[in-house]
Protein backbone atom coordinates (compact mmCIF):
# COMPACT_ATOMS: atom_id res chain seq x y z
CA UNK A 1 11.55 41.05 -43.20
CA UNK A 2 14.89 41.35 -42.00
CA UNK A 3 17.58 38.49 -41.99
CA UNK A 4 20.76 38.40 -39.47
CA UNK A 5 23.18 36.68 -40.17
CA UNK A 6 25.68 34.92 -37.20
CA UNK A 7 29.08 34.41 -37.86
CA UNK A 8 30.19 30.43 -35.48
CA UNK A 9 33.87 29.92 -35.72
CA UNK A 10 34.53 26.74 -37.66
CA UNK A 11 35.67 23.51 -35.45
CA UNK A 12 39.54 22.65 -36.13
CA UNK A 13 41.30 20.15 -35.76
CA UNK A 14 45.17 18.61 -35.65
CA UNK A 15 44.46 16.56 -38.87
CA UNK A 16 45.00 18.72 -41.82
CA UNK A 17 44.50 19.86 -44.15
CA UNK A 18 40.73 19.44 -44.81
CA UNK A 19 38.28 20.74 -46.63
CA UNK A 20 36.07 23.73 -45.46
CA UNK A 21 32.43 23.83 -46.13
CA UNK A 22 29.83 26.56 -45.23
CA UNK A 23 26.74 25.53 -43.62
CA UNK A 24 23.71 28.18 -43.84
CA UNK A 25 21.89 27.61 -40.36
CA UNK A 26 18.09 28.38 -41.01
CA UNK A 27 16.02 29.64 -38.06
CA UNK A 28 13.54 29.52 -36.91
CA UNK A 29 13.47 25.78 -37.63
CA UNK A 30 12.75 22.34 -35.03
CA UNK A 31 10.02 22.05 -32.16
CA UNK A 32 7.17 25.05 -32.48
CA UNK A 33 5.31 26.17 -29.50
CA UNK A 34 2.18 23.35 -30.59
CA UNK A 35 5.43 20.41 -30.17
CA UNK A 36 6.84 21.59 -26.95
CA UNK A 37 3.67 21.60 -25.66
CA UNK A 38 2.22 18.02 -26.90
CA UNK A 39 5.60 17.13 -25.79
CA UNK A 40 5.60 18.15 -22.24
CA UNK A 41 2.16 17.28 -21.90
CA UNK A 42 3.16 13.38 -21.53
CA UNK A 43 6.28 14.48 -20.29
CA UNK A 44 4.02 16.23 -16.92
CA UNK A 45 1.06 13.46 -16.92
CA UNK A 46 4.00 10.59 -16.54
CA UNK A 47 5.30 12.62 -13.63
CA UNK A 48 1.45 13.24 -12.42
CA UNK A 49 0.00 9.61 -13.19
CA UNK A 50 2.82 7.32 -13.23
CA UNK A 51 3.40 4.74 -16.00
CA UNK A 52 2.09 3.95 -18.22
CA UNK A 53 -0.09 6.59 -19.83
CA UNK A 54 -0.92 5.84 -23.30
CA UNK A 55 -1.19 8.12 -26.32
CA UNK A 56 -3.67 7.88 -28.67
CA UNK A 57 -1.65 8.20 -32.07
CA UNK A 58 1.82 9.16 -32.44
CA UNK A 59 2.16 12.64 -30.19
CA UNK A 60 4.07 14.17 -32.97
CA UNK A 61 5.44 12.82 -36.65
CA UNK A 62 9.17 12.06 -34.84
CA UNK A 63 10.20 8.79 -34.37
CA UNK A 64 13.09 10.03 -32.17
CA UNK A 65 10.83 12.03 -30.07
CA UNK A 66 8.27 8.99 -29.86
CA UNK A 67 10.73 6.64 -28.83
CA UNK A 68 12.21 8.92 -26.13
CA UNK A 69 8.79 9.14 -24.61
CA UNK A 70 8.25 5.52 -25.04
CA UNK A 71 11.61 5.06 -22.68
CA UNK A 72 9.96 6.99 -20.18
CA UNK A 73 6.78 4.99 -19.88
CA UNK A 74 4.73 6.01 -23.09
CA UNK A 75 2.31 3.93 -24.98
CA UNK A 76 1.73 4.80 -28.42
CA UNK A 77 -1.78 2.98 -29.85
CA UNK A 78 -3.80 3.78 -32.85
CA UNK A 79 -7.09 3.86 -31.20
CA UNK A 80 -8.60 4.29 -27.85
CA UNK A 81 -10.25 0.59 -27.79
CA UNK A 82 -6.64 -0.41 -27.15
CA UNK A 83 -6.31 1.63 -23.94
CA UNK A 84 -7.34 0.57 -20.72
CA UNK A 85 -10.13 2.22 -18.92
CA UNK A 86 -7.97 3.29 -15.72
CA UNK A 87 -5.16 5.02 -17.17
CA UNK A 88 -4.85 8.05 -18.49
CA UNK A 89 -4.82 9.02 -22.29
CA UNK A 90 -3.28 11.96 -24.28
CA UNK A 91 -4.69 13.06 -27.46
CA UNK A 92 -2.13 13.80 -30.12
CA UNK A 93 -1.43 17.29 -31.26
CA UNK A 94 -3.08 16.91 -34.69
CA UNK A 95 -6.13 16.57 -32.87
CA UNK A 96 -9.13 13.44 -33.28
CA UNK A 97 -12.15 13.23 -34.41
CA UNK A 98 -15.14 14.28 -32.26
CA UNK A 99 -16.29 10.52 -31.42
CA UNK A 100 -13.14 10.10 -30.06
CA UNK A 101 -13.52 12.02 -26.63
CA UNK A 102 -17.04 11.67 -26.37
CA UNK A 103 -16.11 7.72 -26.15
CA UNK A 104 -13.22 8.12 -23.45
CA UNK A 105 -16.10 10.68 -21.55
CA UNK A 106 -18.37 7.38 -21.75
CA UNK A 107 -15.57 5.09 -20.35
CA UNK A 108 -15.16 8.07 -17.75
CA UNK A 109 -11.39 8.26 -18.76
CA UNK A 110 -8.31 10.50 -17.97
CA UNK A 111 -7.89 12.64 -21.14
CA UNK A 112 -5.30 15.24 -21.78
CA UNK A 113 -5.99 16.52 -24.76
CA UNK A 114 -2.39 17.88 -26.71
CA UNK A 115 -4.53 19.29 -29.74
CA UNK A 116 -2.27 22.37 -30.86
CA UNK A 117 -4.42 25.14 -30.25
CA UNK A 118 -4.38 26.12 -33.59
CA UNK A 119 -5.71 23.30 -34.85
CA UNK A 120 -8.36 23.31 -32.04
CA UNK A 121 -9.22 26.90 -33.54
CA UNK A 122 -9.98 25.15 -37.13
CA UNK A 123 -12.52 22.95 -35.40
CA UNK A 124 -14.02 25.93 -33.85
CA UNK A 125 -14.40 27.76 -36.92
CA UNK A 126 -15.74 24.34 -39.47
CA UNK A 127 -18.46 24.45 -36.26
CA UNK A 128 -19.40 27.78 -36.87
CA UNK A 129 -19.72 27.53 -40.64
CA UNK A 130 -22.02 24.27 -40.61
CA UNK A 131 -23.84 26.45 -38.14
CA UNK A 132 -24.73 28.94 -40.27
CA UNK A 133 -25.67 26.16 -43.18
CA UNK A 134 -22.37 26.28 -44.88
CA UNK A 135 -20.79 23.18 -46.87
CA UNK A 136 -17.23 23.54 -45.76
CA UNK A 137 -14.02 22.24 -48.12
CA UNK A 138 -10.98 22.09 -46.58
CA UNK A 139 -7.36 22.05 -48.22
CA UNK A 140 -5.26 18.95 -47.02
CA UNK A 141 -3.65 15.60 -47.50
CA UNK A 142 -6.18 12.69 -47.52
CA UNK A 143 -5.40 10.34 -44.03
CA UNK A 144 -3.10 13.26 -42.16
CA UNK A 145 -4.55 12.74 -38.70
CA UNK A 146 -4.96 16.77 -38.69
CA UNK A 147 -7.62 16.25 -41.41
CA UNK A 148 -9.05 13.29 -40.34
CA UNK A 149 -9.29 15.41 -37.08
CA UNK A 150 -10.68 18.06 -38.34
CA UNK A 151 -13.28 16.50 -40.98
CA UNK A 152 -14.74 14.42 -37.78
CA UNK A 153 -15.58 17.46 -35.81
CA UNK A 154 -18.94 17.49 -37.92
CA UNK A 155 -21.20 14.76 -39.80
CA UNK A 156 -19.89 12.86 -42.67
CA UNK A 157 -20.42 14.39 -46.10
CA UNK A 158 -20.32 18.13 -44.02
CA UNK A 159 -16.50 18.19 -45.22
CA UNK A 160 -15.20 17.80 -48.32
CA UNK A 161 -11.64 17.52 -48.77
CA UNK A 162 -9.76 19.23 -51.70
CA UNK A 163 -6.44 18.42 -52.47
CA UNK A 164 -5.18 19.35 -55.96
CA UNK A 165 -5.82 22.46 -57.81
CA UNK A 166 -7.28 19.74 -60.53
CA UNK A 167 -9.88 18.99 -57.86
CA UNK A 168 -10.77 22.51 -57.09
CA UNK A 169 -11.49 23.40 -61.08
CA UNK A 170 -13.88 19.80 -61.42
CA UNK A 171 -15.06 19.10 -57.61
CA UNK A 172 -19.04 20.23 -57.26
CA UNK A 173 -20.59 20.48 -54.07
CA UNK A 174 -24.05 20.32 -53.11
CA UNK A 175 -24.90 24.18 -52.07
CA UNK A 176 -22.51 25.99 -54.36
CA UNK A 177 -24.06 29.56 -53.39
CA UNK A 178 -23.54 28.84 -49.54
CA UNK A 179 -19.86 27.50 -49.34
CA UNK A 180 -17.05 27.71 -46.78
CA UNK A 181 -13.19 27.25 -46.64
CA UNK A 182 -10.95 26.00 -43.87
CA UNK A 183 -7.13 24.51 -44.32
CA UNK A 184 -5.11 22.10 -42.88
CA UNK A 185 -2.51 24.38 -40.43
CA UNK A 186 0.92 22.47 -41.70
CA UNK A 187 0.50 23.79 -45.08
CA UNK A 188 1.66 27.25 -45.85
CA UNK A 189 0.48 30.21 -47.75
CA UNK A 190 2.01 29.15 -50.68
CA UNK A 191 0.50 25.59 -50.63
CA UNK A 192 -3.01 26.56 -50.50
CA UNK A 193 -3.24 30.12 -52.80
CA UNK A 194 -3.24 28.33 -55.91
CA UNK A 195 -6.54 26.32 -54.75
CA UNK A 196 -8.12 29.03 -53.17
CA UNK A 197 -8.20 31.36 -56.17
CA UNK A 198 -9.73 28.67 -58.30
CA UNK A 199 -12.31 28.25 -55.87
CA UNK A 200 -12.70 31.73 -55.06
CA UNK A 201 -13.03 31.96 -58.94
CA UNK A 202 -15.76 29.33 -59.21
CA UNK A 203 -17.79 30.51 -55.95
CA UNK A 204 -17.46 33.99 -55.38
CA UNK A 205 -19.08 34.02 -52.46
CA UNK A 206 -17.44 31.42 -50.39
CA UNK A 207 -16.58 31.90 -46.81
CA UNK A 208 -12.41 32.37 -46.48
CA UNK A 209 -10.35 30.80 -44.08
CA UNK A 210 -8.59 33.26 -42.12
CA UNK A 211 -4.65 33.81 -42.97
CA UNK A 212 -3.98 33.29 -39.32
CA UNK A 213 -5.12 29.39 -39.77
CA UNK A 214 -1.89 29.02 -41.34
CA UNK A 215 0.68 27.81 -38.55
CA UNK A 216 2.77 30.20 -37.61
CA UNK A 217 5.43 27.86 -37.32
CA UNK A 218 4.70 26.43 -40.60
CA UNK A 219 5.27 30.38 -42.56
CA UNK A 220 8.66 30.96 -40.34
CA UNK A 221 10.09 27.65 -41.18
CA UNK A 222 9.26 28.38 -44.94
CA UNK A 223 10.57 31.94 -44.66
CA UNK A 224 13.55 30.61 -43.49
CA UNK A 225 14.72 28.05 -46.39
CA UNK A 226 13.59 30.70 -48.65
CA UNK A 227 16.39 33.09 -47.13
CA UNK A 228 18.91 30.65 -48.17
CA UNK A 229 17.96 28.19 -50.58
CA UNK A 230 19.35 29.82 -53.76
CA UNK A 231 22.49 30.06 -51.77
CA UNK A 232 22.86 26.24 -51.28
CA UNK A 233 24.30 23.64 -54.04
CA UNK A 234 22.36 21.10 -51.22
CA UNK A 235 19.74 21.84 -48.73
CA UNK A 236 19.19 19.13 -45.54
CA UNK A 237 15.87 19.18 -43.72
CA UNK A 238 15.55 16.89 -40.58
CA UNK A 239 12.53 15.27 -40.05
CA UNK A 240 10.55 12.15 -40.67
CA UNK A 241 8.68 11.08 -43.86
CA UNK A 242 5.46 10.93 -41.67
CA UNK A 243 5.82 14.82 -41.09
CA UNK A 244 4.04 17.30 -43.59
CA UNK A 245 5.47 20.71 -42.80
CA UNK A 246 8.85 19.06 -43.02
CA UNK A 247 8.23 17.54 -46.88
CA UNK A 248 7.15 20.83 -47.34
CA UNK A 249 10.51 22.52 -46.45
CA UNK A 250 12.19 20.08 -48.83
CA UNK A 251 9.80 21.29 -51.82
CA UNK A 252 10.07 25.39 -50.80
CA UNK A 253 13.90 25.02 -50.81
CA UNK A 254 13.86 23.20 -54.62
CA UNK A 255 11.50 26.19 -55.50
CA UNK A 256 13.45 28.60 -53.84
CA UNK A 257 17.16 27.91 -55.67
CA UNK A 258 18.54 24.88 -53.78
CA UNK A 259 20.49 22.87 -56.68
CA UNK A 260 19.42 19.67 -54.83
CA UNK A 261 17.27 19.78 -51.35
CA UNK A 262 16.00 16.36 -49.28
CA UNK A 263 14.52 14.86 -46.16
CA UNK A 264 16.89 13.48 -43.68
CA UNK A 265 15.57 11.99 -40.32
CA UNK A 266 18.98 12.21 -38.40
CA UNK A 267 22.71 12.50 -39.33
CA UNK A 268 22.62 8.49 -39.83
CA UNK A 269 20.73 9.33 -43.11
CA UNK A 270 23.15 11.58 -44.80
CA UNK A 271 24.40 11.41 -47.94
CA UNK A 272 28.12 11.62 -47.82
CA UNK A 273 28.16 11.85 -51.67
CA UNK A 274 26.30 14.59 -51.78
CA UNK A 275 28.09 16.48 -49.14
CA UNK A 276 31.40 15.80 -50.57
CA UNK A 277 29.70 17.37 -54.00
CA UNK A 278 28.66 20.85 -52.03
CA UNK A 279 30.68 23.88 -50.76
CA UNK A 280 27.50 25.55 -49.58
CA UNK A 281 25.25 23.29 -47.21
CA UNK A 282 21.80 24.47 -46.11
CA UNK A 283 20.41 23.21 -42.99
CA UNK A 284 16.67 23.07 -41.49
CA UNK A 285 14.58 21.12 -39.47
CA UNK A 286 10.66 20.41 -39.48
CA UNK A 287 8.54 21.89 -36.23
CA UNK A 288 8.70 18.12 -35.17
CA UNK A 289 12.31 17.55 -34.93
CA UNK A 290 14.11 18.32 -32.00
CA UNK A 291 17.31 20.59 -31.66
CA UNK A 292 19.44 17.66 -30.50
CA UNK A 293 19.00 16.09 -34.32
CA UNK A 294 20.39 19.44 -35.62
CA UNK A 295 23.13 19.53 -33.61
CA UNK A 296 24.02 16.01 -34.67
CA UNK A 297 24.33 16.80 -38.34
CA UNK A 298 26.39 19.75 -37.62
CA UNK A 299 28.85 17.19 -35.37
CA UNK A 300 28.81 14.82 -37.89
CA UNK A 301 29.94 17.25 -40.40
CA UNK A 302 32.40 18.78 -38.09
CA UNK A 303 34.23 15.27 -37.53
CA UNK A 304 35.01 15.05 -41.54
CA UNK A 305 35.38 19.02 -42.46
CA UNK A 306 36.10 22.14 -41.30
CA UNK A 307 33.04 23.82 -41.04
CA UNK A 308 31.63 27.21 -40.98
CA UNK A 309 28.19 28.11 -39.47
CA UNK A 310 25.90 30.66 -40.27
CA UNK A 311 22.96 31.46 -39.07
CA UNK A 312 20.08 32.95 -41.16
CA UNK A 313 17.50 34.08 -38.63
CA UNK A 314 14.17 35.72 -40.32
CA UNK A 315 12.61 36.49 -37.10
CA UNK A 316 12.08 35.06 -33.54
CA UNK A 317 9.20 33.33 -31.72
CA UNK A 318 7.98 34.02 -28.55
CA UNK A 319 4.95 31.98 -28.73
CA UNK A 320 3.88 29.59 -25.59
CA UNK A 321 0.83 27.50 -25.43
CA UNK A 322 -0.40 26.80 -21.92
CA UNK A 323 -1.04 22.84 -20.42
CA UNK A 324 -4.30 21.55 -19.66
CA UNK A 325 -5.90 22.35 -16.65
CA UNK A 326 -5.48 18.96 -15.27
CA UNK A 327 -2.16 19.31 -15.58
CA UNK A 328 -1.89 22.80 -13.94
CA UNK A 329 -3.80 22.08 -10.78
């Protein structure tokens, strides 16, 4: 792994002198490929369909993003019995449970499905392993829409969720000799090893999940606020409280050195206290949160220091999801 580092001139002003701090820029951080596409998705079937289309759960864990897309004709409802039968309805990108498509199909409904493909590649493979007779756990957080997602792509009781390496040293299921793995994509490598080596320990022969199941986005954003945690006296994250990989980033960069790290959803929700406290200043955002947020922070910073930027970049993503069909035509 290689890390560059980008030298931004600091912003200056007439009103000296002030004091300079030293922001650490991590990257690759914000929207991931999965986002931008969920994103544009009701960004393309409002231009297609007219408003309103609704959306069956929040598109993605950002209220800013949610209530951009509300502006622009958007409705945001928990369950499809709120929708109306003539308009159309995105999925999510943490994906739904299998009923919930076969009950638009019966309503003979518009769906665009935003599912990250991913995720969509989870389902695929908990399919295959109840196929071949396999009682599948998954690692995840109990009521994150990916996992109730992902647990409702087969019969209740077919899933069992495991979230604690606690639960993976006590939890028994029925066919222990014909087992199978899969993981929620939003946690990273680190997250899940400690609970698949216990189980691996207890049931040899259980079925991995593949690493590739792990969101790519997910690993880059971690590599990232590894590259500069034990540099910063505070870390920031942007994103909301709703979003997994973004609590995540908060705990790798307390692992990783950061003498203090939290979860900020916008530069309204800084501490001021805590920035006048640090020379060094680390800076991330979850795959949720878009670029504008980070760019905030930084101008929000700028307007009481003098600031210098640098960017940490670990490596660069070039990966692009294609739209639906529907939406192509």
């Amino acid at each position: 792994m290689s890390v560059k580092t980008v030298d931004i001139a600091p912003t200056t002003d007439d009103n000296a002198p002030r004091t300079t701090k030293t922001v650490l820029l991590a990257a690759p951080r914000g929207f991931c490929a999965g986002v931008d596409r969920a994103i544009l998705i009701v960004e393309e079937s409002l231009k297609k369909f007219g408003a309103p289309v609704y959306v069956r759960h929040e598109i993605v864990h950002n209220r800013h993003v949610v209530n951009r897309l509300r502006g622009l004709g958007a409705v945001f409802v928990e369950e499809l019995d709120e929708c109306p039968d003539d308009r159309p309805v995105v999925f999510s990108a943490h994906g739904v449970p299998k009923s919930v498509p076969k009950a638009a199909e019966a309503r003979d409904m518009t769906v665009l499905d935003a599912t990250c493909p991913l995720v969509s590649k989870v389902h695929i493979e908990a399919e295959r392993h109840y196929a071949k007779g396999h009682h599948i756990f998954m690692i995840g957080h109990t009521g994150h829409p990916e996992v109730i997602g992902t647990m409702g792509q087969l019969p209740e009781g077919a899933i069992t969720l495991v979230e604690t390496e606690d639960e993976a040293r006590t939890i028994m299921p029925p066919n222990p000799d014909n087992l199978a793995l899969v993981t929620q994509t939003t946690l990273s490598v680190d997250d899940t090893q400690g609970i698949i080596d216990i189980l691996k320990g207890r049931f040899p022969t259980i079925a991995l999940p593949y690493k590739e199941d792990i969101c790519y986005a997910t690993t880059n954003r971690q590599m990232a606020v590894k590259a500069i945690a034990d540099e910063c006296d505070l870390l920031l994250v942007i994103g909301s409280v709703t979003s997994s990989n973004s609590k995540r980033l908060v705990e790798v960069g307390d692992k990783g050195g950061a003498d203090n790290a939290m979860l900020i959803s916008s530069a309204d929700s800084i501490n001021w206290d805590m920035i006048e406290a640090a020379d060094t200043i680390g800076l991330s955002a979850g795959a949720s949160a878009p670029e504008y947020l980070t760019d905030g922070v930084l101008a929000a910073l700028r307007s009481r220091y003098d600031i210098t930027v640098k960017e940490v970049e670990v490596t660069k993503e070039k990966v692009i999801f294609r739209l639906p069909k529907l939406l192509r035509e």
